[in-house]
C-alpha atoms as a PDB file:
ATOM      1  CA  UNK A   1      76.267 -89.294 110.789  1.00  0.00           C
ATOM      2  CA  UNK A   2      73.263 -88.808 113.216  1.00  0.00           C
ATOM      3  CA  UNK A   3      69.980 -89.095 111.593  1.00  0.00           C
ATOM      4  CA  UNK A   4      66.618 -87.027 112.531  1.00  0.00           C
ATOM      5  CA  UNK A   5      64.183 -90.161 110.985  1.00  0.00           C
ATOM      6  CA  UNK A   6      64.196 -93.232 109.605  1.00  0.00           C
ATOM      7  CA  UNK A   7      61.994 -94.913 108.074  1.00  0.00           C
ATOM      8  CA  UNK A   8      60.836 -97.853 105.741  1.00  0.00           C
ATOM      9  CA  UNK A   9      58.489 -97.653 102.698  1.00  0.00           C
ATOM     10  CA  UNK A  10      56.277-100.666 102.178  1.00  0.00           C
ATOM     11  CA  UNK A  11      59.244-102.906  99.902  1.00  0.00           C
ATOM     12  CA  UNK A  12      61.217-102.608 102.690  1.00  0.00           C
ATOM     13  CA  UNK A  13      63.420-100.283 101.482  1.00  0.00           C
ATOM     14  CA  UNK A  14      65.105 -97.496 104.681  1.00  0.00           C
ATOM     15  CA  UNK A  15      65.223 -93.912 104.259  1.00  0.00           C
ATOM     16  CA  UNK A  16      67.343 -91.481 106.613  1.00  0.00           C
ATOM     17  CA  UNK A  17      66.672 -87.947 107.057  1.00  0.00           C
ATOM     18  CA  UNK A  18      70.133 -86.553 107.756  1.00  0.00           C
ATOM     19  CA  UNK A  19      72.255 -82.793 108.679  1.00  0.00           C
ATOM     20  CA  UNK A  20      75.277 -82.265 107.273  1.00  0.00           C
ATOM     21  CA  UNK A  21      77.058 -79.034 107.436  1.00  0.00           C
ATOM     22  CA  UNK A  22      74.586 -76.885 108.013  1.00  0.00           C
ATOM     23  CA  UNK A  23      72.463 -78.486 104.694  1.00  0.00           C
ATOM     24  CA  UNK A  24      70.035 -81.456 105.126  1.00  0.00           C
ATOM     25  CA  UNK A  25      70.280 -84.672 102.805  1.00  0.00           C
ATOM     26  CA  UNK A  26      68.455 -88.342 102.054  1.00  0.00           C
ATOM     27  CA  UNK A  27      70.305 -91.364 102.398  1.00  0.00           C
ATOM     28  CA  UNK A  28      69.286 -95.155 101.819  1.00  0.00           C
ATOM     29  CA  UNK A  29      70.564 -98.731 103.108  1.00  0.00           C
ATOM     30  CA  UNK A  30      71.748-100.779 100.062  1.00  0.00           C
ATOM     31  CA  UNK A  31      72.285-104.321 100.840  1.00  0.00           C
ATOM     32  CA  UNK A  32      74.546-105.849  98.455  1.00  0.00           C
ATOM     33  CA  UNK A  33      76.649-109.537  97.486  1.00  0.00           C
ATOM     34  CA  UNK A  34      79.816-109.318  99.304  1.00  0.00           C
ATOM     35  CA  UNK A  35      81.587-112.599 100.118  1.00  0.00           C
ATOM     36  CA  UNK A  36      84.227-111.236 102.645  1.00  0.00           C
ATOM     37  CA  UNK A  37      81.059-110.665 105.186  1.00  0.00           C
ATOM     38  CA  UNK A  38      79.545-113.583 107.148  1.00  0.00           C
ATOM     39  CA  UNK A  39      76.426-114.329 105.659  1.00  0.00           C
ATOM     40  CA  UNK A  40      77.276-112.699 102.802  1.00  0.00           C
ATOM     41  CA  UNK A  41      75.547-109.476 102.732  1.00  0.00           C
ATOM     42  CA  UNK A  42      76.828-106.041 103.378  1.00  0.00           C
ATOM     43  CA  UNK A  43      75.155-103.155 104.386  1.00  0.00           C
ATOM     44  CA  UNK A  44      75.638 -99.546 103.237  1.00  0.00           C
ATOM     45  CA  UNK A  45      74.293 -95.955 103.081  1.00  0.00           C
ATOM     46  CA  UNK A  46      74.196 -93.998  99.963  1.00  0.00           C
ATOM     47  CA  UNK A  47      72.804 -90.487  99.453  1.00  0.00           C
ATOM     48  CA  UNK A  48      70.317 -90.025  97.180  1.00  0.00           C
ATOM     49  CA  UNK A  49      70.585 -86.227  96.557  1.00  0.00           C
ATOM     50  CA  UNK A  50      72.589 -84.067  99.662  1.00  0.00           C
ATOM     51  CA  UNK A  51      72.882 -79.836 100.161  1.00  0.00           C
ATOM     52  CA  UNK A  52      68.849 -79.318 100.091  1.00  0.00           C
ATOM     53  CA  UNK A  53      67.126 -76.788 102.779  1.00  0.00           C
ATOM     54  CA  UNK A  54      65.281 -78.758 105.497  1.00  0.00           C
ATOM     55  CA  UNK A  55      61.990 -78.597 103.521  1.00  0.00           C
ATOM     56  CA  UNK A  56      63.218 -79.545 100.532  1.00  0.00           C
ATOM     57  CA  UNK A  57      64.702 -82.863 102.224  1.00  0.00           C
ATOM     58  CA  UNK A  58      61.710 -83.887 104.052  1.00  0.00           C
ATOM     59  CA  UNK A  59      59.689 -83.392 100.773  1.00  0.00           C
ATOM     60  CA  UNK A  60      62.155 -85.830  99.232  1.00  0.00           C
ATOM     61  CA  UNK A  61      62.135 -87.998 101.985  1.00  0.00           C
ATOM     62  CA  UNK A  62      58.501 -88.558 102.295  1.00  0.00           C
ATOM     63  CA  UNK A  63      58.206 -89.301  98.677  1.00  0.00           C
ATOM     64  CA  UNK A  64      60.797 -91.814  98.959  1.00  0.00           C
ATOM     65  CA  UNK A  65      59.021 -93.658 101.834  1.00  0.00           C
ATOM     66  CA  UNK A  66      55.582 -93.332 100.755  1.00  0.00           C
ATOM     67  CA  UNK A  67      57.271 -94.792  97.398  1.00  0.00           C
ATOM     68  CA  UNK A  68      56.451 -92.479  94.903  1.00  0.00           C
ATOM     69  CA  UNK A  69      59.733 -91.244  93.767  1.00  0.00           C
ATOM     70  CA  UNK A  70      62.902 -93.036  92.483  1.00  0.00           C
END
């Protein structure tokens, strides 16, 4: 998975812009409790909504990183 951007809004949170398949989706880092990892976070990507057009995903994206979407 190669991302075009990522970026942070102001919590902290990371966005990634990402192509798939010929469609464009969002993705962001969770950090979650795991105790199997050393210091006892782990880090993931989950998509937040995947097949959009290119516009549609960097409309998403910047309202996830300016914060104004969920």
């Amino acid at each position: 998975m190669k991302a075009l951007k990522i970026e942070a809004n102001q919590s902290g949170k990371r966005y990634a812009l990402v192509p798939l398949r010929g469609a464009f989706s969002v993705w962001a880092e969770c950090k979650n409790y795991a105790a199997h990892v050393p210091g006892g976070i782990a880090t993931s990507w989950r998509y937040c909504e995947k097949d959009m057009t290119r516009e549609a995903a960097e409309a998403l994206f910047s309202r996830k990183v300016a914060g104004k979407a969920r």
